[in-house]
N, C-alpha and C. Protein backbone atom coordinates (compact mmCIF):
# COMPACT_ATOMS: atom_id res chain seq x y z
N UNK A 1 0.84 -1.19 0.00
CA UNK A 1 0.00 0.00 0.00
C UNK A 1 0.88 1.25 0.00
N UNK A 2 0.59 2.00 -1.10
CA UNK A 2 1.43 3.37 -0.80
C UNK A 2 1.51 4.30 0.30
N UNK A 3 2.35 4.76 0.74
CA UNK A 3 2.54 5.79 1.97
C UNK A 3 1.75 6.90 1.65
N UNK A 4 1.23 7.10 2.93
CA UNK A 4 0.72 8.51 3.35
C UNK A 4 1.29 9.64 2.08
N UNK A 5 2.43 9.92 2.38
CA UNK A 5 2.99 10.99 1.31
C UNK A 5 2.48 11.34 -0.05
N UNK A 6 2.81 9.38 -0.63
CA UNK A 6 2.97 9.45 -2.01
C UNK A 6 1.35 9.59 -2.14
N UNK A 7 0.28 9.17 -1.74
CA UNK A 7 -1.02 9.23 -1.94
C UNK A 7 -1.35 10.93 -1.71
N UNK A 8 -1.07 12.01 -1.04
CA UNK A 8 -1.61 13.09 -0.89
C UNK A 8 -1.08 13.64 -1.85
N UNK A 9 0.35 13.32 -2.94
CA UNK A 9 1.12 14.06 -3.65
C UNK A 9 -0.18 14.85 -4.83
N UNK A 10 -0.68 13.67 -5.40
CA UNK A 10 -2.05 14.50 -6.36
C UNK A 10 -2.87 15.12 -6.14
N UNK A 11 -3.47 15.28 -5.01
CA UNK A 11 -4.07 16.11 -3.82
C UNK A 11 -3.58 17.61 -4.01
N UNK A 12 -2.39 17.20 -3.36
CA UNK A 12 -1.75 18.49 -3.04
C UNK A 12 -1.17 19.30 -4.65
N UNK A 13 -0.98 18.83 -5.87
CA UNK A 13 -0.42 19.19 -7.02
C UNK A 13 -2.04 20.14 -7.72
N UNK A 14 -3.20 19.09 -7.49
CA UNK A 14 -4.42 19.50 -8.17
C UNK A 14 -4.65 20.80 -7.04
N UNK A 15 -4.41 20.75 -5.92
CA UNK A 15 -4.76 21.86 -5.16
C UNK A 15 -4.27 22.88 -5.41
N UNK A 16 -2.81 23.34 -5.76
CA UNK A 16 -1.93 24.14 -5.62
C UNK A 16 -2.13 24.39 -7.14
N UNK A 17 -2.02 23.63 -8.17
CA UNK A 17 -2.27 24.01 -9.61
C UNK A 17 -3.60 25.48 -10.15
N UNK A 18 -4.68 24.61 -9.07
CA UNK A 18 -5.87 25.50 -9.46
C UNK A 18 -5.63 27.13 -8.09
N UNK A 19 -5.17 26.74 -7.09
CA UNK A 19 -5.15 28.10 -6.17
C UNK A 19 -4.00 28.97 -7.42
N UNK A 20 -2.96 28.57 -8.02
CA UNK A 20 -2.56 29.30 -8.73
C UNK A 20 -2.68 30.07 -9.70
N UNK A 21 -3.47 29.14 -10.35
CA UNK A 21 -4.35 30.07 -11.42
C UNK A 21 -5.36 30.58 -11.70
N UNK A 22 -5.78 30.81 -9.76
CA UNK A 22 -6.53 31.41 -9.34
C UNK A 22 -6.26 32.62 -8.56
N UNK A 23 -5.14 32.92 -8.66
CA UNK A 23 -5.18 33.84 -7.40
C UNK A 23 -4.92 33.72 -6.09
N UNK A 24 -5.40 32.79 -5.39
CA UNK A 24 -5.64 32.15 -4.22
C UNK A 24 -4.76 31.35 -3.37
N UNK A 25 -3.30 31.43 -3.68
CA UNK A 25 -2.58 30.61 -3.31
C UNK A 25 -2.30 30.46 -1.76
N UNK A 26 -2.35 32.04 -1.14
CA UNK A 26 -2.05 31.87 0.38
C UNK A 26 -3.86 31.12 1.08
N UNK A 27 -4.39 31.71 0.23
CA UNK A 27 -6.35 31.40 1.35
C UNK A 27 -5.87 30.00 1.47
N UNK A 28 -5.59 29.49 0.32
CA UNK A 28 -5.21 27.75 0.46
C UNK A 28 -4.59 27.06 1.31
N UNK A 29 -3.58 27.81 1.30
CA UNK A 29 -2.19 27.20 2.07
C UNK A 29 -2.93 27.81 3.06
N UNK A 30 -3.65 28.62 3.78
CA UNK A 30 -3.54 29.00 4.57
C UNK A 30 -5.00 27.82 6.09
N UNK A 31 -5.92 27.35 5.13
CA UNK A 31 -6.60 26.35 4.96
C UNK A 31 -6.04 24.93 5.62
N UNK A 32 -5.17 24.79 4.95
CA UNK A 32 -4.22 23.54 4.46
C UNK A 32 -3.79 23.36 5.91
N UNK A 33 -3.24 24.34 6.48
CA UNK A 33 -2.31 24.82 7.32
C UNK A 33 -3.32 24.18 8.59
N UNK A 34 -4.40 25.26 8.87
CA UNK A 34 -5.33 25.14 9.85
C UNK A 34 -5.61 23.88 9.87
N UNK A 35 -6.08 22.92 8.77
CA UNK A 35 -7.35 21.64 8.70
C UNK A 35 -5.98 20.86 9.22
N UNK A 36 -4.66 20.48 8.56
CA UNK A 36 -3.80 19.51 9.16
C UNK A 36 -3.46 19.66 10.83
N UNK A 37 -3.55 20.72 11.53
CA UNK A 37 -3.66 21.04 12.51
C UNK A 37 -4.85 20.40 13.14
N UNK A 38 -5.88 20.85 12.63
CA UNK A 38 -7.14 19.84 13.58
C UNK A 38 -7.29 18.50 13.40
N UNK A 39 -7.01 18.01 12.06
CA UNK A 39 -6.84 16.71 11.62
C UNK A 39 -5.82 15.51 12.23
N UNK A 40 -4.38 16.60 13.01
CA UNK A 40 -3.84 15.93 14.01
C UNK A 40 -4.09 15.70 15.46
N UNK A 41 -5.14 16.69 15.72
CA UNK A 41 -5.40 16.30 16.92
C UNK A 41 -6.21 14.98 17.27
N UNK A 42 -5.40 14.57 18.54
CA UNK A 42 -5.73 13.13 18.74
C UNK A 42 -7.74 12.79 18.30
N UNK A 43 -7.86 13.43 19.45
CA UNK A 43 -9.39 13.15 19.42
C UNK A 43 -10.67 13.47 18.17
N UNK A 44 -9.85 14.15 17.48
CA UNK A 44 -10.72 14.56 16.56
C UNK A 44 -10.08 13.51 14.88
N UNK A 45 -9.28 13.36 14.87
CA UNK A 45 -8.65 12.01 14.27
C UNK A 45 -9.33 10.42 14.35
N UNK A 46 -9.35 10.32 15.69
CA UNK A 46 -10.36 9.30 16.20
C UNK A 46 -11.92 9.78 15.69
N UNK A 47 -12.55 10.56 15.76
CA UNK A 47 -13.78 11.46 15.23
C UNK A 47 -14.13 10.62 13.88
N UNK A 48 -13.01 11.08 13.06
CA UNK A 48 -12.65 11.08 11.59
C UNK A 48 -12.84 9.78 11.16
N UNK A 49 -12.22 9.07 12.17
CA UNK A 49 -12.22 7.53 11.67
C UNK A 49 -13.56 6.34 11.97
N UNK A 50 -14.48 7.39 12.80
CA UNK A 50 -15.99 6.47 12.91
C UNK A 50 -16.92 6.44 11.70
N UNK A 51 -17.07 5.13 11.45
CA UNK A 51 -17.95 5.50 9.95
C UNK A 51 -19.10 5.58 10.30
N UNK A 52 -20.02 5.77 11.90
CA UNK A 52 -20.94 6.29 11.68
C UNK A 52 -21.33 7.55 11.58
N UNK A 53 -20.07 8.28 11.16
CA UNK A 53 -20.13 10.01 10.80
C UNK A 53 -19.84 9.59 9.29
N UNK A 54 -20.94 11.07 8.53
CA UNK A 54 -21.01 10.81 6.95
C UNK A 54 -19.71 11.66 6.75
N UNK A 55 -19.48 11.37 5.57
CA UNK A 55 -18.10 12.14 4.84
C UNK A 55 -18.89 13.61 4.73
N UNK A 56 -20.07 14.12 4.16
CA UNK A 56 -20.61 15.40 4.56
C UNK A 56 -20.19 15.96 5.99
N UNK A 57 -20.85 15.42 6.49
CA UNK A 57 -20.71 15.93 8.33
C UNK A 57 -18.93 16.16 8.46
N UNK A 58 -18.21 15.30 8.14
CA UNK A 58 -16.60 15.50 8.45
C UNK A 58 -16.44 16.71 8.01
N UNK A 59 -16.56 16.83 6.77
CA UNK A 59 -16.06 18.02 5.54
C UNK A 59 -16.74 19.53 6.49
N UNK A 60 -17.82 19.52 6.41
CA UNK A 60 -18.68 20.18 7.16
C UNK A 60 -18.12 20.87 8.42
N UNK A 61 -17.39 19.68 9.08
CA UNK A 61 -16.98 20.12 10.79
C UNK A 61 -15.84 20.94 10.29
N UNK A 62 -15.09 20.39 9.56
CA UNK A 62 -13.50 21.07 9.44
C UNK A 62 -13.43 22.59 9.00
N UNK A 63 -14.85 22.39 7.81
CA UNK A 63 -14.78 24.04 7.63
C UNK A 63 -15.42 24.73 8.06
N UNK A 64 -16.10 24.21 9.13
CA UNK A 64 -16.92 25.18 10.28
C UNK A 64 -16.03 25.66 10.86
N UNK A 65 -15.19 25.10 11.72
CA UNK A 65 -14.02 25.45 12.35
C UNK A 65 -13.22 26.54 11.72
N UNK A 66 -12.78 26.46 10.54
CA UNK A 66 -12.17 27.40 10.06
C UNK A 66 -13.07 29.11 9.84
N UNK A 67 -14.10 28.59 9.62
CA UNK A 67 -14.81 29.86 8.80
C UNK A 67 -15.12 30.49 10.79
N UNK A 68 -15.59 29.71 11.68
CA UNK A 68 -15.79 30.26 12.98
C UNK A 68 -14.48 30.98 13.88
N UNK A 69 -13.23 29.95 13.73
CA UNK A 69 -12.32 30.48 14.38
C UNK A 69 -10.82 31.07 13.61
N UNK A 70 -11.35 31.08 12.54
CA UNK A 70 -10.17 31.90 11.79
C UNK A 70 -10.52 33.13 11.07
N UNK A 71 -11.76 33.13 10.36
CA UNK A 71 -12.51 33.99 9.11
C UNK A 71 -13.06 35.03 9.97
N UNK A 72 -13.90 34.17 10.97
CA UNK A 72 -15.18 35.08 11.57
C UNK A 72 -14.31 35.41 12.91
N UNK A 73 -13.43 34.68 13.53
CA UNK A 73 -13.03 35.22 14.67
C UNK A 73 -12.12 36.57 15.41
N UNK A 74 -12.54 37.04 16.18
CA UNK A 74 -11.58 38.27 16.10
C UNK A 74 -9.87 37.85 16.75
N UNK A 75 -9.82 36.67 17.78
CA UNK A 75 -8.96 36.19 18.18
C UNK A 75 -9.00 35.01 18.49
N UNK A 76 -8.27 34.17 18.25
CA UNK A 76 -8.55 32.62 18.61
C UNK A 76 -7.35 32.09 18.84
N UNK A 77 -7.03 30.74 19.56
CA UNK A 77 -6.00 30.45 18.90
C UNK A 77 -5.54 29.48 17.40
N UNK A 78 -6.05 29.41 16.24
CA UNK A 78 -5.84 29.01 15.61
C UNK A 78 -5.47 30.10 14.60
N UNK A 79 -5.81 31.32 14.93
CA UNK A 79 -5.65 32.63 14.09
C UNK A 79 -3.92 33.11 14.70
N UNK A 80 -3.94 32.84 16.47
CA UNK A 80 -2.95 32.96 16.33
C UNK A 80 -1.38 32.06 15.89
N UNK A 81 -2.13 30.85 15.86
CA UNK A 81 -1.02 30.00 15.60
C UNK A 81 -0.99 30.17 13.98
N UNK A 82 -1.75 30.44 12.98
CA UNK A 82 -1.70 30.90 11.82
C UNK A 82 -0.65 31.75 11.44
N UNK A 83 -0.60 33.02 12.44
CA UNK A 83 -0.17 33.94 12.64
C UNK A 83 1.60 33.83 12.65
N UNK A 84 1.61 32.59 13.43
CA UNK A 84 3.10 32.39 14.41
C UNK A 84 3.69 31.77 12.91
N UNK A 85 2.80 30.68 12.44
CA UNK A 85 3.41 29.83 11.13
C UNK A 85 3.55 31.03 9.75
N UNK A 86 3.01 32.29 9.84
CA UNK A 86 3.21 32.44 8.56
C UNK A 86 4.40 33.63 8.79
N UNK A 87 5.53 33.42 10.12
CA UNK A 87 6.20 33.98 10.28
C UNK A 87 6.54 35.52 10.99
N UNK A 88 5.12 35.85 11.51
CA UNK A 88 4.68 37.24 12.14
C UNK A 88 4.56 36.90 13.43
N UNK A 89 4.27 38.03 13.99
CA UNK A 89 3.61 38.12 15.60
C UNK A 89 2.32 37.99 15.12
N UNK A 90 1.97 37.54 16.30
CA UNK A 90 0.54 37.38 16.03
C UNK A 90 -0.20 38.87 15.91
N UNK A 91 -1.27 38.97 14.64
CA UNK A 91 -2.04 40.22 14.96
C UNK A 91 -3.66 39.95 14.98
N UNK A 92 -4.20 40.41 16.17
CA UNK A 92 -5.54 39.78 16.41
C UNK A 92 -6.59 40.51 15.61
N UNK A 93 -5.81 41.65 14.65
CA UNK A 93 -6.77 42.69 13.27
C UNK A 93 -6.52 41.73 12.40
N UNK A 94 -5.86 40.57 11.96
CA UNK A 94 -5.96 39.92 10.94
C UNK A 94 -7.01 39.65 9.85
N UNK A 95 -7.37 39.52 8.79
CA UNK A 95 -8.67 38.78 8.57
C UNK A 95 -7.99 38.53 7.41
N UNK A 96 -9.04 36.87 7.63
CA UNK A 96 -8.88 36.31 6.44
C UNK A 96 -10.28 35.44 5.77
N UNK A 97 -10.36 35.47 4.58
CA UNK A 97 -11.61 35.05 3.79
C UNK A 97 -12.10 33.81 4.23
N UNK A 98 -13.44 33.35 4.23
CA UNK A 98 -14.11 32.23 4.48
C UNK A 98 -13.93 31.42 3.62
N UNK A 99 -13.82 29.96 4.20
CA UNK A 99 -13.68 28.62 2.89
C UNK A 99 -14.15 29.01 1.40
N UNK A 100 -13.81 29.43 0.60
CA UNK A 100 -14.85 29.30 -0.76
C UNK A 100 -15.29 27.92 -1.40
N UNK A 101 -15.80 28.34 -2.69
CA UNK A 101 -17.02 27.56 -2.93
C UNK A 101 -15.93 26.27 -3.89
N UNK A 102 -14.79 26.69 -4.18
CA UNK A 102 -13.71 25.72 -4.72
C UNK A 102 -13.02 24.60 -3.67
N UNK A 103 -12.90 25.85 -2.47
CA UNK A 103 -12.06 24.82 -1.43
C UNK A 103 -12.69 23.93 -0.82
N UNK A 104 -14.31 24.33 -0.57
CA UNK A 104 -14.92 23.53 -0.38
C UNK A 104 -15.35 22.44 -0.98
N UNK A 105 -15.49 22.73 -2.11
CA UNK A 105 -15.71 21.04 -3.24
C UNK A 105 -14.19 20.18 -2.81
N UNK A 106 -13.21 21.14 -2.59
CA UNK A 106 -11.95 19.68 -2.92
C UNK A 106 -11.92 19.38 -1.53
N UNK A 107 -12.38 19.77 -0.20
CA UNK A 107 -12.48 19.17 0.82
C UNK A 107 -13.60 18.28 1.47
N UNK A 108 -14.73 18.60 0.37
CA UNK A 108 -16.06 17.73 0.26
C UNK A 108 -14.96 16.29 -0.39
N UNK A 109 -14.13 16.47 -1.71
CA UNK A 109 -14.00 15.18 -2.54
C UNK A 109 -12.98 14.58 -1.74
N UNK A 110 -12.02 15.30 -0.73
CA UNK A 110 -11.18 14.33 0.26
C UNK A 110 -12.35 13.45 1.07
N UNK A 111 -12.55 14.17 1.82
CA UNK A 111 -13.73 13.37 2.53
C UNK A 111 -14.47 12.39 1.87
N UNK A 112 -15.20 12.40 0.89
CA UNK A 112 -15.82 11.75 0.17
C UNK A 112 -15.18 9.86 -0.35
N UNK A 113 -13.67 10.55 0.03
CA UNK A 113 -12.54 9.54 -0.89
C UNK A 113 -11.91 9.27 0.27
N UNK A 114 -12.51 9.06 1.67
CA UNK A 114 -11.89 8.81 2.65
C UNK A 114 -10.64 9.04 3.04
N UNK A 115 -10.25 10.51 2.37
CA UNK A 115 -8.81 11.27 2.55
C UNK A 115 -8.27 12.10 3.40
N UNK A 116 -9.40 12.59 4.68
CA UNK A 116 -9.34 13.64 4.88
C UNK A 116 -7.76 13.72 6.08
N UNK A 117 -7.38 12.41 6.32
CA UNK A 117 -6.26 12.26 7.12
C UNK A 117 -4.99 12.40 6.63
N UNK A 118 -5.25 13.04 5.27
CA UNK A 118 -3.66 12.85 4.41
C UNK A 118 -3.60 14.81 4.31
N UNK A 119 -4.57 15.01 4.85
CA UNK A 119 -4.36 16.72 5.32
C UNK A 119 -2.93 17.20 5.56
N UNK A 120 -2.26 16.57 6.41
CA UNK A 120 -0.98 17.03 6.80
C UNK A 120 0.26 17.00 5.43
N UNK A 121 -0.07 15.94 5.33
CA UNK A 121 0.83 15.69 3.91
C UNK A 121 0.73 16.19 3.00
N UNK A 122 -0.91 16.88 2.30
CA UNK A 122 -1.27 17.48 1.25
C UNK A 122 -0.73 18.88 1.65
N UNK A 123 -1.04 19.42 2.84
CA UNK A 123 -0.19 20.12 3.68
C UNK A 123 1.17 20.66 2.46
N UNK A 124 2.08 19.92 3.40
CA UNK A 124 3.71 19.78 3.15
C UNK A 124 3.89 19.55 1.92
N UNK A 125 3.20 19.14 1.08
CA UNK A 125 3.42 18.90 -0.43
C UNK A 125 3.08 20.35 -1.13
N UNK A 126 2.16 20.63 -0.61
CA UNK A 126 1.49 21.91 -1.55
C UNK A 126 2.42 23.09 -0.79
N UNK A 127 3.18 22.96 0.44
CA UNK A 127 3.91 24.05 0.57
C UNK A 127 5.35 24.16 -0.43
N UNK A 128 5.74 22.91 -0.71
CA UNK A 128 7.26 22.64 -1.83
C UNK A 128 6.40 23.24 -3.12
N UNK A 129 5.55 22.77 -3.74
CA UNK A 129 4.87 23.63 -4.76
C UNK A 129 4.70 25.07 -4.82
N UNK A 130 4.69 25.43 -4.01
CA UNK A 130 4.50 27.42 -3.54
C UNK A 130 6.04 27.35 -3.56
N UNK A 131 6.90 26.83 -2.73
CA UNK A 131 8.03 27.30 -2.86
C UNK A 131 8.72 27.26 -4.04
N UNK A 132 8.54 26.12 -5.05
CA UNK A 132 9.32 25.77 -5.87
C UNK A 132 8.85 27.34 -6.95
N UNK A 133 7.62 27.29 -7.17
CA UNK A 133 6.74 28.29 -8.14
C UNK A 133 7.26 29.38 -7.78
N UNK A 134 7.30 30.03 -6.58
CA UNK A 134 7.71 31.64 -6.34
C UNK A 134 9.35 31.42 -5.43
N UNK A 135 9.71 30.48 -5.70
CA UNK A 135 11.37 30.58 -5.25
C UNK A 135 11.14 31.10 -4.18
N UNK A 136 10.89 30.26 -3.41
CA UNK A 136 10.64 31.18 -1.86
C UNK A 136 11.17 29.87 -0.81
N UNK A 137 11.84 30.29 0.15
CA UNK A 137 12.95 29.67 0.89
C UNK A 137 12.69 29.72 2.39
N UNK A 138 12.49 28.89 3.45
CA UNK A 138 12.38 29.20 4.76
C UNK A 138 13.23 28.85 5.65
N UNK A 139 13.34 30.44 6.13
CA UNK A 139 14.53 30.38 6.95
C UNK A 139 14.11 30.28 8.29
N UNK A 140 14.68 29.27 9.71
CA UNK A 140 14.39 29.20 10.99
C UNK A 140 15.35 29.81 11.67
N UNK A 141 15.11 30.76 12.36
CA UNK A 141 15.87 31.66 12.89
C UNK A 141 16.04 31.48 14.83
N UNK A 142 16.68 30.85 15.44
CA UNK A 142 16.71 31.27 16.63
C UNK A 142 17.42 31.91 17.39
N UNK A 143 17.12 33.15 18.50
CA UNK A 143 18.11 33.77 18.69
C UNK A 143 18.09 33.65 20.50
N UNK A 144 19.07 34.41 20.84
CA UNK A 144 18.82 34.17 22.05
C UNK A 144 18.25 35.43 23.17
N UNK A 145 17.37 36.29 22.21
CA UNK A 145 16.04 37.10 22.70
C UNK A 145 15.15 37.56 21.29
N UNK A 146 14.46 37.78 21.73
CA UNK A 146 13.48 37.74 20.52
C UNK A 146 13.69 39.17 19.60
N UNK A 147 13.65 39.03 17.91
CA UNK A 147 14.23 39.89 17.06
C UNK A 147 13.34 41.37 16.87
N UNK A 148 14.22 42.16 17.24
CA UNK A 148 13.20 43.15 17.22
C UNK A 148 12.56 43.48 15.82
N UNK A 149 11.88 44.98 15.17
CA UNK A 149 11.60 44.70 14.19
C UNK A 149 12.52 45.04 12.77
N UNK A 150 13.44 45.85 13.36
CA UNK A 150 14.64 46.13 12.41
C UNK A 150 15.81 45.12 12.04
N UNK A 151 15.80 44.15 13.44
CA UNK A 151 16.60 43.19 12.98
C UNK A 151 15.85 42.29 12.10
N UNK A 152 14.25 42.08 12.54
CA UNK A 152 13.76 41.26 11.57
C UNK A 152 13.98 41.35 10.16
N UNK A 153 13.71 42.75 9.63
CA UNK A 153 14.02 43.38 8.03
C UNK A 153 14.94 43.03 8.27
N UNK A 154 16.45 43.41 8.58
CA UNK A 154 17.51 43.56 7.89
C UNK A 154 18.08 42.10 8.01
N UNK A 155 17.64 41.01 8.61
CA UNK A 155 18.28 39.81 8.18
C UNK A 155 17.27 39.32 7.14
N UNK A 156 16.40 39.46 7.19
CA UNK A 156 15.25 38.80 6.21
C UNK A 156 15.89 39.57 4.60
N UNK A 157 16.20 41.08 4.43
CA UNK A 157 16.48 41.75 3.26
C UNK A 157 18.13 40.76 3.24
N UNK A 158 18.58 40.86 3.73
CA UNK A 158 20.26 40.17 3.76
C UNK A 158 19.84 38.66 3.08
N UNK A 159 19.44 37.65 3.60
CA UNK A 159 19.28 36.24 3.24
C UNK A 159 18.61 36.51 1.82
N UNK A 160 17.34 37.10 1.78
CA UNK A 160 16.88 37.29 0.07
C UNK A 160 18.01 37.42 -0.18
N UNK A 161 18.95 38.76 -0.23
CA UNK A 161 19.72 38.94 -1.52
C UNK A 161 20.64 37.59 -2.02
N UNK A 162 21.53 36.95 -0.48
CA UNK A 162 22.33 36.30 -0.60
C UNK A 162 21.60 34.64 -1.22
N UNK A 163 20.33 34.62 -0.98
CA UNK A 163 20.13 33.40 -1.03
C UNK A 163 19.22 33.38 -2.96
N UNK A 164 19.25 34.97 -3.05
CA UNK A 164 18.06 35.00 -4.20
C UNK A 164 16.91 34.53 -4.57
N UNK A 165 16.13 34.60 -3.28
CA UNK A 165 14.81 34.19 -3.32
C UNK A 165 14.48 34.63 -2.17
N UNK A 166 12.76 34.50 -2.30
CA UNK A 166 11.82 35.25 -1.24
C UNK A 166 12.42 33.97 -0.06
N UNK A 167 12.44 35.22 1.34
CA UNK A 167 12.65 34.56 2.38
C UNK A 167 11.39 34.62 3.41
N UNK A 168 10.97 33.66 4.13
CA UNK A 168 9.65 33.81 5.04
C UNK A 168 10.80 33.11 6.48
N UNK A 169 10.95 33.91 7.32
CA UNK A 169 11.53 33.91 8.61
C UNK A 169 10.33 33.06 9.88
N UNK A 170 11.01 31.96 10.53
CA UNK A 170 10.33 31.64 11.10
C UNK A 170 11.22 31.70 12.45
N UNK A 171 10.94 32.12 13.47
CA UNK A 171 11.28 32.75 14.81
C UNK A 171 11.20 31.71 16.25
N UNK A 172 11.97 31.48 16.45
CA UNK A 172 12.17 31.53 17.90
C UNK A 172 13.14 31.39 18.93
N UNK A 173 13.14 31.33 20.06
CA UNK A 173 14.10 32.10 21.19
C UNK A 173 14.43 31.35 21.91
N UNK A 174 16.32 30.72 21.85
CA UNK A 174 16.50 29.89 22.92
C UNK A 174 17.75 30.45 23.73
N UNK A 175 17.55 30.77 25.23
CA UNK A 175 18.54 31.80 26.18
C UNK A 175 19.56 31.22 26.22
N UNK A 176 19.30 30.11 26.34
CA UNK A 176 20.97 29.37 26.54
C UNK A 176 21.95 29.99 25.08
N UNK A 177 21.81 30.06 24.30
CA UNK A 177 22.52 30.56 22.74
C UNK A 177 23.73 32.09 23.77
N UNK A 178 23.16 32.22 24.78
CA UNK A 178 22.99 33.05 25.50
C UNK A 178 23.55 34.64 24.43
N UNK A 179 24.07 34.92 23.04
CA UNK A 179 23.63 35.99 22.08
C UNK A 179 23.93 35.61 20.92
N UNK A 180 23.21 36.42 20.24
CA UNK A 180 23.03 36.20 18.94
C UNK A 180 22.34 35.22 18.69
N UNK A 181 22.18 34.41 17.15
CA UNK A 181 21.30 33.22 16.88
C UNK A 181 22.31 32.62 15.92
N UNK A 182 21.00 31.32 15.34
CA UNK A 182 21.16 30.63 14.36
C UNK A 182 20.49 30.39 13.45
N UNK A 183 20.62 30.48 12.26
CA UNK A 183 20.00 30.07 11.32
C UNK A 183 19.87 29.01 10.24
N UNK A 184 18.78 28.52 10.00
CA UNK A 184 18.53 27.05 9.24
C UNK A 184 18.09 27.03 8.27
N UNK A 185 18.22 27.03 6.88
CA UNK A 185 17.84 27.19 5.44
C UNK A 185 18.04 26.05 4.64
N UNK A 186 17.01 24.98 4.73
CA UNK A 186 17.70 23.92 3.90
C UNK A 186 18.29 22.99 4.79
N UNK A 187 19.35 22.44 4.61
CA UNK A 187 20.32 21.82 5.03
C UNK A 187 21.39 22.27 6.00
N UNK A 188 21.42 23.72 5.35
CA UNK A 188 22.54 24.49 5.76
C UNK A 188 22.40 25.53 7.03
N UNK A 189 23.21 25.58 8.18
CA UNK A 189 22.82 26.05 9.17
C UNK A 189 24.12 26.70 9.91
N UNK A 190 23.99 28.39 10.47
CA UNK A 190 24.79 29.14 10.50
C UNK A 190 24.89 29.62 11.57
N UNK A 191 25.76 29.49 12.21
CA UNK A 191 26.11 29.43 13.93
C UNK A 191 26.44 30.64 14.06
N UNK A 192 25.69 31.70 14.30
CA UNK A 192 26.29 33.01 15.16
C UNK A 192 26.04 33.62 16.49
N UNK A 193 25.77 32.28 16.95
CA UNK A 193 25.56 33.04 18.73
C UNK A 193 26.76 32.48 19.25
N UNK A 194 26.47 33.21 20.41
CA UNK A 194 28.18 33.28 21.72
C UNK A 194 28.32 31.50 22.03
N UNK A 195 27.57 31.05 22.18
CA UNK A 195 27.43 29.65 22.66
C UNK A 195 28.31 28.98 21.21
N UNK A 196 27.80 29.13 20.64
CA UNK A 196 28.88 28.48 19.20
C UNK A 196 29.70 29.06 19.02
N UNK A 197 30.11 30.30 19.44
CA UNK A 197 31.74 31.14 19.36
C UNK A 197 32.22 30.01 20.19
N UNK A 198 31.91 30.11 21.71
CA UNK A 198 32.84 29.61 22.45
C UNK A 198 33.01 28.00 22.36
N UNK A 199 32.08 27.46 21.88
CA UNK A 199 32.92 25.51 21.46
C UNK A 199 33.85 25.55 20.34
N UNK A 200 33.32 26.99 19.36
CA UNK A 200 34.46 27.03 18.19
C UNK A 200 36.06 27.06 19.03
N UNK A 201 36.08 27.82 20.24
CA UNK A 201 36.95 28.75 20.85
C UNK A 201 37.66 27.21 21.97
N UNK A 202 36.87 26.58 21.96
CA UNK A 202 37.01 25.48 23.03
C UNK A 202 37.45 24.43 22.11
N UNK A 203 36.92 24.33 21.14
CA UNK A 203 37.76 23.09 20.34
C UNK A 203 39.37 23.61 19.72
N UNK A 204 39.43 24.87 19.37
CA UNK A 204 40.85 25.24 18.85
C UNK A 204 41.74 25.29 20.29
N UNK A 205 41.38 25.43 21.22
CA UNK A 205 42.01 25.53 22.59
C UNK A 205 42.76 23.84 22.63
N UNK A 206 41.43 22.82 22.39
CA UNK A 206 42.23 21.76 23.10
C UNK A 206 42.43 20.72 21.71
N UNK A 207 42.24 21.34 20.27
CA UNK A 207 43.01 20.69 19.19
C UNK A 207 44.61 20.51 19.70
């Protein structure tokens, strides 16, 4: 039986094909984002998997949720964890559009096709598609206090140039680094806090 992955790959290609040539690429991803989130939670996973709930009713719950606590809500936390993933502080003025009448058919035909658990994967697939399409690169940034907003620009403008592509900064703060940070792009990962000076400083000591 094919893996999880390889089964959401058409999912996620037909999804991302039509948000593109639609316009629509973040509402999607942004969708995508939320539903694999509820779709992992334990209990509602278990939900998913009783067949005496119709594939309507599933489809139904997931984008209730969204259109109640993301579209219509003024603060929630799924608006703010939205918020955190698309690389910002959270802002509780956000708004964003209700399921439409497209996203809803292709989350009616997961459901329908007993798919709706490959969410996460259709997920992660349709985000390499956005990236690959607009050359856009994510960088994980941790520092050891949180970036104010000038440092945010000026490393975010620095990595575009050097890396030549859109950069989306994803943030967070570990004290022990005790200054500066690190950064993760890919594979490749760039040690500039004091904590990695000094093992640099500690290994040439006792080479």
């Amino acid at each position: 039986m094919a893996d999880l992955s390889t089964l959401a790959r058409p999912y996620a290609k037909a999804a991302f094909d039509y948000a593109n040539e639609n316009g629509v690429v973040n509402e999607w991803e942004n969708f995508l984002f939320i539903a694999s989130n509820i779709v992992n939670d334990k209990s509602f996973s278990t939900w998913l998997d009783n067949p005496a709930v119709s594939a309507e009713h599933k489809s139904a719950a997931l984008i209730d949720l969204y259109d109640t606590q993301v579209a219509s809500a003024d603060d929630s936390a799924f608006k703010q964890l939205l918020g955190e993933a698309q690389g910002a502080r959270p802002d509780n003025n956000a708004s964003y559009p209700k399921v439409s009448v497209a996203l809803s058919n292709f989350v009616n035909q997961l459901s329908e096709q007993e798919r709706l658990a490959l969410l996460p994967e259709v997920y992660a697939h349709y985000r390499r598609h956005k990236a690959t399409s607009l050359k856009q690169l994510d960088a994980y940034v941790t520092s050891a206090y949180p970036l104010t907003d000038a440092q945010r620009d000026m490393l975010q403008t620095r990595l575009a140039a050097s890396l030549n592509a859109s950069v989306v900064i994803h943030e967070s703060v570990d004290p022990s680094l005790l200054a500066g940070a690190t950064i993760k792009v890919g594979d490749k990962i760039i040690d500039d806090s004091m904590r990695g000076k000094l093992q640099q400083l500690k290994t040439q000591l006792t080479a």
